[in-house]
C-alpha atoms as a PDB file:
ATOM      1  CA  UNK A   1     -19.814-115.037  40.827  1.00  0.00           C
ATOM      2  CA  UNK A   2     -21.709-114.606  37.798  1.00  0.00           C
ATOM      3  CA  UNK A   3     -21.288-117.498  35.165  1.00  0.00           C
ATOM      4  CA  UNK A   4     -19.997-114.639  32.213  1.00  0.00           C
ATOM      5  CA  UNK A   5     -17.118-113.759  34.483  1.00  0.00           C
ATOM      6  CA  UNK A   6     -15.264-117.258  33.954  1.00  0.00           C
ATOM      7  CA  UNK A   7     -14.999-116.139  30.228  1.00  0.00           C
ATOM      8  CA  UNK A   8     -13.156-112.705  30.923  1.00  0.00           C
ATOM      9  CA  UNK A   9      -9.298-113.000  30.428  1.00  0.00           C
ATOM     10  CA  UNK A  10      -7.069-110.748  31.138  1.00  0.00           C
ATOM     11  CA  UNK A  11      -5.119-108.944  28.293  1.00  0.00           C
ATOM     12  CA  UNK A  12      -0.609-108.769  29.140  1.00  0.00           C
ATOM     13  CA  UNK A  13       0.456-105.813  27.549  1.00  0.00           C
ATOM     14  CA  UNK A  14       3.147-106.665  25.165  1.00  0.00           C
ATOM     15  CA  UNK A  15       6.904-106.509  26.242  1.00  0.00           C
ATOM     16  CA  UNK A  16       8.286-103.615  23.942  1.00  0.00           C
ATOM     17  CA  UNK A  17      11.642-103.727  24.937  1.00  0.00           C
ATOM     18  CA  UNK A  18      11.489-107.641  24.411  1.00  0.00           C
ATOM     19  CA  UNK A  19      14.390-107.459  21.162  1.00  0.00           C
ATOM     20  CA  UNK A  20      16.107-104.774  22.687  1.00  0.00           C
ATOM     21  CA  UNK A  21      16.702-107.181  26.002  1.00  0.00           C
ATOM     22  CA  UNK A  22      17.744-110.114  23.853  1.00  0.00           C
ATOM     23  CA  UNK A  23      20.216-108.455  21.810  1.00  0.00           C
ATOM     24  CA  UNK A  24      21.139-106.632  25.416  1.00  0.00           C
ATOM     25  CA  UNK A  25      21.856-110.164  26.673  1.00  0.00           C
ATOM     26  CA  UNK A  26      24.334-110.964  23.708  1.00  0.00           C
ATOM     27  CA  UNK A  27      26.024-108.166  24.625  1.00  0.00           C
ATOM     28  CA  UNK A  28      25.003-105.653  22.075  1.00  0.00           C
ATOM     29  CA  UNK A  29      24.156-101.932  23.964  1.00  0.00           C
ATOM     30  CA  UNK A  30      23.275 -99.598  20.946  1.00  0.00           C
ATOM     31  CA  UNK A  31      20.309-101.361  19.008  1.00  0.00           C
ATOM     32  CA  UNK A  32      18.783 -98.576  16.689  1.00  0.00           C
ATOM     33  CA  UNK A  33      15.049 -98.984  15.895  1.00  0.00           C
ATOM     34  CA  UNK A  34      14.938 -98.012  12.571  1.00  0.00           C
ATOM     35  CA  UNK A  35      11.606 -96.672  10.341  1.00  0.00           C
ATOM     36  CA  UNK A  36      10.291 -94.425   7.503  1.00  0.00           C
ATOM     37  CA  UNK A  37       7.577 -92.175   6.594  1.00  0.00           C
ATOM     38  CA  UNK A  38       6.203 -91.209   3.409  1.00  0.00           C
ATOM     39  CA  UNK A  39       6.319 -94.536   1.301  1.00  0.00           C
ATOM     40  CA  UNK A  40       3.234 -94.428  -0.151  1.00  0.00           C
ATOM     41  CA  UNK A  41       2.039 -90.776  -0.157  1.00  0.00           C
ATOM     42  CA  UNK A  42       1.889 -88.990  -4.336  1.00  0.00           C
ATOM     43  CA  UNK A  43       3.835 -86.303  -3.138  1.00  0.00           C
ATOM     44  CA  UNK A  44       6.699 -85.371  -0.979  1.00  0.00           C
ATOM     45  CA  UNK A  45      10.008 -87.053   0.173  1.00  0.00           C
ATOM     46  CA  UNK A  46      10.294 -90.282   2.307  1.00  0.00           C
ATOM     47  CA  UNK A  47      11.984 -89.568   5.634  1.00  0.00           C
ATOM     48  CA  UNK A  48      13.657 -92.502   7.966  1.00  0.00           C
ATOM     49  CA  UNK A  49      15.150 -91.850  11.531  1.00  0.00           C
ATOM     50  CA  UNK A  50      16.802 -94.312  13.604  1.00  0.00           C
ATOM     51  CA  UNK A  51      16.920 -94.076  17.197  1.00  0.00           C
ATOM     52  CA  UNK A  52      19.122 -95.663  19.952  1.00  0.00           C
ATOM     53  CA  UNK A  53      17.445 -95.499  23.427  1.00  0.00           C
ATOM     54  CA  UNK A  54      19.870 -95.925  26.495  1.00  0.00           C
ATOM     55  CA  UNK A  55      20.284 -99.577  27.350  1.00  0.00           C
ATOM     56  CA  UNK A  56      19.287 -98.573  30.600  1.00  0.00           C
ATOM     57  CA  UNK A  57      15.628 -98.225  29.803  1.00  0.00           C
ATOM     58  CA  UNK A  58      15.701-101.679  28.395  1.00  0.00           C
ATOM     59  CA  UNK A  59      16.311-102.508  32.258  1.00  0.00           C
ATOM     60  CA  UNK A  60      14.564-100.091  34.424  1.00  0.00           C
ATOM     61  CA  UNK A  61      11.863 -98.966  31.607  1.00  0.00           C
ATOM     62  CA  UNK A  62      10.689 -95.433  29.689  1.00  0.00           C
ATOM     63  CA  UNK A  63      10.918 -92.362  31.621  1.00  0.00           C
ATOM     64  CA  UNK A  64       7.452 -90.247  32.767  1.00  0.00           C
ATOM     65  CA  UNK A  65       7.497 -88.298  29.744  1.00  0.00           C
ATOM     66  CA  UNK A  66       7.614 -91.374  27.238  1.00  0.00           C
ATOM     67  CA  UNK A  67       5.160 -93.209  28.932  1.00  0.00           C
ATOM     68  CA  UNK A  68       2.479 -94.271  26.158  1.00  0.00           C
ATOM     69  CA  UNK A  69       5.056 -94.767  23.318  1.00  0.00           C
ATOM     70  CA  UNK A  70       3.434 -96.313  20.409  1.00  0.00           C
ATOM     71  CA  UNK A  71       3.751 -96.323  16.609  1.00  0.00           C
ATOM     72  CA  UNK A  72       3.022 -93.025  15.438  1.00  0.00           C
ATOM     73  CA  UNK A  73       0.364 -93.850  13.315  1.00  0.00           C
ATOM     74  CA  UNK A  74      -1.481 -95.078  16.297  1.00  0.00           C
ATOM     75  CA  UNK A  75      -0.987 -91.188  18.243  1.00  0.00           C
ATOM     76  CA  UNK A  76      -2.803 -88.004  17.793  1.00  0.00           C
ATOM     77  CA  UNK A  77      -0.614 -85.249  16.458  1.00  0.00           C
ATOM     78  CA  UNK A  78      -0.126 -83.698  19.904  1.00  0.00           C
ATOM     79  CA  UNK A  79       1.265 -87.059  21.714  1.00  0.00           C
ATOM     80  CA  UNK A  80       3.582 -87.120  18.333  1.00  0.00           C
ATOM     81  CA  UNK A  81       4.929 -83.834  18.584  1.00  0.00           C
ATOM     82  CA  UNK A  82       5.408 -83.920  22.552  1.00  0.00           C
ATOM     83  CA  UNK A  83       7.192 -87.360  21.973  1.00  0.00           C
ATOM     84  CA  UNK A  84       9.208 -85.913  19.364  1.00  0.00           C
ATOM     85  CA  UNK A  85      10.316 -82.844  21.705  1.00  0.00           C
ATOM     86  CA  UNK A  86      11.145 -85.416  24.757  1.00  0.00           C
ATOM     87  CA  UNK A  87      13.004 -87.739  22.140  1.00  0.00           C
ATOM     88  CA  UNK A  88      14.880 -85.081  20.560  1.00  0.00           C
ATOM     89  CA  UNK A  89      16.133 -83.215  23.807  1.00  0.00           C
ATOM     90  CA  UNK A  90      16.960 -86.341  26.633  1.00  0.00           C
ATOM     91  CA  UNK A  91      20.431 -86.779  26.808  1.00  0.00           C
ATOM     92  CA  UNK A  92      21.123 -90.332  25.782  1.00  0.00           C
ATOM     93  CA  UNK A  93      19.068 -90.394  22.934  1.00  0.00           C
ATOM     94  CA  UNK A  94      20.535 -90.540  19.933  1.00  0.00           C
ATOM     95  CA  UNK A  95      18.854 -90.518  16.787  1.00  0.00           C
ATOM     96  CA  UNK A  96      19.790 -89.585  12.939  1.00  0.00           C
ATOM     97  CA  UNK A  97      17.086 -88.132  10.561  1.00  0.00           C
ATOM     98  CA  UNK A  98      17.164 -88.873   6.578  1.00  0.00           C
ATOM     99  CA  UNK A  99      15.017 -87.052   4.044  1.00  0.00           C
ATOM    100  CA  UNK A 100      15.543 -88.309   0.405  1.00  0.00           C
ATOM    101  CA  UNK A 101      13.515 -86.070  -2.233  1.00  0.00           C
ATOM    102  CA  UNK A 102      11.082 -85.997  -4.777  1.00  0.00           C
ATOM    103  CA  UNK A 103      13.879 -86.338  -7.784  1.00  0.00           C
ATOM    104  CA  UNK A 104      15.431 -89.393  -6.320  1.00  0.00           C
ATOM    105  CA  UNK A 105      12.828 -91.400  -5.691  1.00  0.00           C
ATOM    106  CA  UNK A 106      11.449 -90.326  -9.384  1.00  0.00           C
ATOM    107  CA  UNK A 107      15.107 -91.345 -10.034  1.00  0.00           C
ATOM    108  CA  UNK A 108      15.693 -94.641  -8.436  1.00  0.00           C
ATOM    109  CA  UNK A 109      12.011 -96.099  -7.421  1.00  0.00           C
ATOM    110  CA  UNK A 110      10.467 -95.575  -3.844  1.00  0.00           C
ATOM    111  CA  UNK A 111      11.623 -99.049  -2.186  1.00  0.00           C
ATOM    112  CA  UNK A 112      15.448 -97.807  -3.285  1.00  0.00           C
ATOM    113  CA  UNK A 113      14.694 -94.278  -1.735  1.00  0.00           C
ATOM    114  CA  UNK A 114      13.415 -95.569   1.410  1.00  0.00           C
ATOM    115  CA  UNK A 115      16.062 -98.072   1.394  1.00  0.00           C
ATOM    116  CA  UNK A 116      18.625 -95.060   0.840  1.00  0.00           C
ATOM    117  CA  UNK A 117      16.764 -92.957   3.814  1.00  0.00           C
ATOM    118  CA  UNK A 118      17.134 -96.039   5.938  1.00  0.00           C
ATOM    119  CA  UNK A 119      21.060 -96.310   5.382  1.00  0.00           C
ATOM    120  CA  UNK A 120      21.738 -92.406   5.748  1.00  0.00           C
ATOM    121  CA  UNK A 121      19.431 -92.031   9.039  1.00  0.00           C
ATOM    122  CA  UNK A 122      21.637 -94.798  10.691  1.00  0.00           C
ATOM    123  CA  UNK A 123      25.156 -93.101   9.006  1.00  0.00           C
ATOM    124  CA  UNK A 124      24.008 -90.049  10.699  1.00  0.00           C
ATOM    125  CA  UNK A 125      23.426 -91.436  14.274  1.00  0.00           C
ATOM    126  CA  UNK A 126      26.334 -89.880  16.573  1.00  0.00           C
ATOM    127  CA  UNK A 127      28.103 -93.217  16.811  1.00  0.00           C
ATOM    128  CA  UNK A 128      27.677 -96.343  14.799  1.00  0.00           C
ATOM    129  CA  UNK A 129      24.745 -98.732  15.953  1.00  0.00           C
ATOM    130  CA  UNK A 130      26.113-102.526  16.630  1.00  0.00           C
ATOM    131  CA  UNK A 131      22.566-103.762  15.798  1.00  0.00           C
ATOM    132  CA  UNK A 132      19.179-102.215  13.927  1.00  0.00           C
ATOM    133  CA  UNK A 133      15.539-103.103  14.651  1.00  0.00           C
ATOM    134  CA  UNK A 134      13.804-102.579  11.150  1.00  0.00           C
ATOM    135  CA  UNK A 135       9.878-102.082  11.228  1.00  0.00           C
ATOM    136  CA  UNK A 136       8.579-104.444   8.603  1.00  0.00           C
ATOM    137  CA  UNK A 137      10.537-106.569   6.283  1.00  0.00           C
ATOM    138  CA  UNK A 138      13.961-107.228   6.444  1.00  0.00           C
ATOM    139  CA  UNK A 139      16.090-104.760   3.969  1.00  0.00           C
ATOM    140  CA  UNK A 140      18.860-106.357   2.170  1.00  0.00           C
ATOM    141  CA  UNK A 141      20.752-103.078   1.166  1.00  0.00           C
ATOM    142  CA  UNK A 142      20.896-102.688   4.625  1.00  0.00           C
ATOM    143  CA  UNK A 143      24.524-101.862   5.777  1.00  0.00           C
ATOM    144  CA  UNK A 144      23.859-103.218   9.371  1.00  0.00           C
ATOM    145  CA  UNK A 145      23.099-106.693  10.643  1.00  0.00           C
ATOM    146  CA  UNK A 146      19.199-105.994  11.796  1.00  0.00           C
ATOM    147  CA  UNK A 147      16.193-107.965  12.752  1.00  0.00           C
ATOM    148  CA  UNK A 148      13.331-107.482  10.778  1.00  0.00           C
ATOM    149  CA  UNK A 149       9.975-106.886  13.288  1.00  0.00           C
ATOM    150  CA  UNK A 150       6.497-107.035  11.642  1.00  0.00           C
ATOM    151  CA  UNK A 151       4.458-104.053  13.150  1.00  0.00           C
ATOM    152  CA  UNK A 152       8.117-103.478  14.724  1.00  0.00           C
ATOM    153  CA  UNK A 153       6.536-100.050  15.492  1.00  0.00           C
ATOM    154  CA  UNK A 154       3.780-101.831  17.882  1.00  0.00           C
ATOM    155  CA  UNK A 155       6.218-104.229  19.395  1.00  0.00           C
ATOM    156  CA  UNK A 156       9.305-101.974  20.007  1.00  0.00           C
ATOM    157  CA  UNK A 157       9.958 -99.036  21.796  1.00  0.00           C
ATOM    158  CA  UNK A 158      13.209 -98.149  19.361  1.00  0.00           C
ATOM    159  CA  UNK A 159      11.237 -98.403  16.161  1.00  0.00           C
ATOM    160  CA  UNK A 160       8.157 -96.889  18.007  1.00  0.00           C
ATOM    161  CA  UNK A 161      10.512 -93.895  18.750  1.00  0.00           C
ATOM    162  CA  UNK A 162      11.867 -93.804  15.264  1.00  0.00           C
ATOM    163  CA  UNK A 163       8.688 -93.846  13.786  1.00  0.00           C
ATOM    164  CA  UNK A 164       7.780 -91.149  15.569  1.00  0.00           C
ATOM    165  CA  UNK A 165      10.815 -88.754  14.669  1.00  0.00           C
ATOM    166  CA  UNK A 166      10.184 -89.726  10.668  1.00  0.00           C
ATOM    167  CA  UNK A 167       6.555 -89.172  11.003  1.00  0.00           C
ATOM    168  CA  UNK A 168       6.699 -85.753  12.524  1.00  0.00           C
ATOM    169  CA  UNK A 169      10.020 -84.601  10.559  1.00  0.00           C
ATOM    170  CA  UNK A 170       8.004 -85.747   7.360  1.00  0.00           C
ATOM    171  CA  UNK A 171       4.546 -83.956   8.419  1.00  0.00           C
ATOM    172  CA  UNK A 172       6.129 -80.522   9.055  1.00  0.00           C
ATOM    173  CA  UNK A 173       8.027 -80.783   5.709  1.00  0.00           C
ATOM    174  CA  UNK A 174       4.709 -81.441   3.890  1.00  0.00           C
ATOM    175  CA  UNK A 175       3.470 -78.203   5.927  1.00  0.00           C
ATOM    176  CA  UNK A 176       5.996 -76.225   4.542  1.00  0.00           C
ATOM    177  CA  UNK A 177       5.171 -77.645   1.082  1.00  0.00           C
ATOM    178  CA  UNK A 178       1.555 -76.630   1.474  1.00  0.00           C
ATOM    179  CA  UNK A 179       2.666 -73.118   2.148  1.00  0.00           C
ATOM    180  CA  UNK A 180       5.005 -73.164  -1.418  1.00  0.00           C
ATOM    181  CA  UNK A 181       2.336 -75.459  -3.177  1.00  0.00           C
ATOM    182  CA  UNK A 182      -1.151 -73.791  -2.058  1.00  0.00           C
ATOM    183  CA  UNK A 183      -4.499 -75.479  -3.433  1.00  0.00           C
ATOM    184  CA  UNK A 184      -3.151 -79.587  -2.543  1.00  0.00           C
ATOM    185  CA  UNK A 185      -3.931 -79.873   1.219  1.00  0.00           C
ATOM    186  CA  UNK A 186      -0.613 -81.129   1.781  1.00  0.00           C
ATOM    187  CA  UNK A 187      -0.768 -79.839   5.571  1.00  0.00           C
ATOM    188  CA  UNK A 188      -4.021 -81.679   5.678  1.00  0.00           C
ATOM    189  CA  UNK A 189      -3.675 -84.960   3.893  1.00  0.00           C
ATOM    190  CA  UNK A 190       0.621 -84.703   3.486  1.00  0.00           C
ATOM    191  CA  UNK A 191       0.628 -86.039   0.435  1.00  0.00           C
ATOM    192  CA  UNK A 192      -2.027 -89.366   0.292  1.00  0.00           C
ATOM    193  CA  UNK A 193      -3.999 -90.159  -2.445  1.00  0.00           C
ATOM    194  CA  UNK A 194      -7.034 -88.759  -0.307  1.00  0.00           C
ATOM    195  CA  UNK A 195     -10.153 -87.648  -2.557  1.00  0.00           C
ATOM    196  CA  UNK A 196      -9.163 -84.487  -1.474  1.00  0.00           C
ATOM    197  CA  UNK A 197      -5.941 -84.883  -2.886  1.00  0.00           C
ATOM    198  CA  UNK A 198      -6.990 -86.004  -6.469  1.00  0.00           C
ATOM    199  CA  UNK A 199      -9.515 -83.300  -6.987  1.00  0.00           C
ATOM    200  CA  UNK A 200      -7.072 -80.818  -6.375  1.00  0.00           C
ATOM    201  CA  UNK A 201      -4.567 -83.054  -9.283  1.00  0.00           C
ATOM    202  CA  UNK A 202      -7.358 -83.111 -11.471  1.00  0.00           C
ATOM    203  CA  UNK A 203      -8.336 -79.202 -11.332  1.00  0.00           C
ATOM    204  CA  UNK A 204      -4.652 -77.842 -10.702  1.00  0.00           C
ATOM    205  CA  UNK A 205      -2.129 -80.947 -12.526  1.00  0.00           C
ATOM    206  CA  UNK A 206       0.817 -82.234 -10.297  1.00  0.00           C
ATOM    207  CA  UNK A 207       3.392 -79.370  -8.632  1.00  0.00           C
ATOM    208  CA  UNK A 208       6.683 -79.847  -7.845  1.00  0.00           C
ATOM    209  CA  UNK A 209       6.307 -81.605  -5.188  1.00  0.00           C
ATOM    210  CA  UNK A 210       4.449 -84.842  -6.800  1.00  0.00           C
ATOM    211  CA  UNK A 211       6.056 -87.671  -7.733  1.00  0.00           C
ATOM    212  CA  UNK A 212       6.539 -88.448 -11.424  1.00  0.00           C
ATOM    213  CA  UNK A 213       7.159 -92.222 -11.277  1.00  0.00           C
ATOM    214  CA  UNK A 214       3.808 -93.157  -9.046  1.00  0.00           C
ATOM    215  CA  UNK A 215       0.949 -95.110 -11.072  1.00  0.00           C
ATOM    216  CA  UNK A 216      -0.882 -92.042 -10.668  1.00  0.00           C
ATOM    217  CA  UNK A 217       1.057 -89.717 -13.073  1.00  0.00           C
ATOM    218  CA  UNK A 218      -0.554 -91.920 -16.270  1.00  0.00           C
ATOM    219  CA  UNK A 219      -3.580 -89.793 -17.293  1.00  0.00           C
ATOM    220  CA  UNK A 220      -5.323 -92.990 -18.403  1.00  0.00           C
ATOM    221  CA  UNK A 221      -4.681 -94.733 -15.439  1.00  0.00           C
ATOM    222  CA  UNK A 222      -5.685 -92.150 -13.231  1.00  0.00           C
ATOM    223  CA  UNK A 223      -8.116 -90.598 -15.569  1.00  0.00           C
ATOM    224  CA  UNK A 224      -7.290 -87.254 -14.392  1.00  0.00           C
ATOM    225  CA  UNK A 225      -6.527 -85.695 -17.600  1.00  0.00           C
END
């Protein structure tokens, strides 16, 4: 054996349905993973979904068609939208989808709005979730008792599979925005502060679809204008 060999270790994949089995143990069978899309974009709404996968995957794993569930940031737009489909039409899998607008979060700050998205995507779930997996931070507006997961979307398969539903509700939204808003790249960028997407402030000003409240808006900060 060569001497280099001794020094290779083998990577364990991490258990992603490691919360979901705890709170499983305790009794608890609909844990929703809960996540948003669209916090930190200039432009469009914030979206959060919340998924409940049957407590029978926690046991005997993902079906075929999930296999390679990850946080949607970490997917190409084709594995998103095929996840989405398989997510959206297995019996079993029930999710609820929240899409707060422009005017609100102009109206009540983004970490409100998202915190709003979060509340109505888990009202809207077809029966009431005993238990929530939040990607990130824990939220105290929160009406459920959750457990806050840092890069939940890496580590769970619940918040993986509601990160997926905001991300792709919240992309095809911004793709219907680019068709109303023409001249921002929305269906390109969807709403980042790309350099794409402040040349296009600075030669056309902010549409409807921008929001007001971000840093951005101040022509001296921004020096747009």
């Amino acid at each position: 054996m060569r001497p280099w060999l001794s020094f290779v270790k083998t990577v364990t994949p991490p258990d992603r349905f490691r919360f979901e089995r705890e709170l499983l143990d305790r009794g608890l069978t609909r844990v929703a993973g809960v996540d948003e899309a669209g916090r930190g974009p200039l432009a469009g709404p914030v979206v959060a979904a919340a998924v409940v996968l049957p407590s029978a995957w926690v046991t005997d794993g993902l079906p075929s068609g999930l296999a390679g569930l990850n946080d949607s940031k970490q997917l190409t737009e084709r594995q998103r939208e095929d996840y989405f489909e398989c997510l959206m039409s297995t019996p079993g899998v029930h999710h609820g989808i929240a899409v707060i607008p422009v005017e609100v979060i102009d109206r009540v700050n983004i970490l409100q709005a998202t915190h709003m998205a979060m509340n109505e995507a888990l009202a809207r779930l077809p029966s009431p979730a005993e238990h929530a997996l939040v990607d990130g931070r824990p939220v105290p507006r929160l009406a459920l008792k959750h457990t806050a997961v840092v890069k939940g979307d890496c580590l769970s398969y619940s918040i993986a599979a509601a990160s997926v539903l905001a991300k792709v509700t919240r992309d095809r939204i911004m793709i219907e925005l680019d068709r109303r808003h023409p001249g921002y790249g929305f269906a390109i960028h969807k709403g980042y502060g790309t350099a794409q997407h402040r040349a296009a402030l600075a030669a056309l000003g902010p549409c409807a679809a921008h929001r007001r409240s971000f840093a951005w808006s101040k022509p001296r900060q921004m020096g747009l204008w």
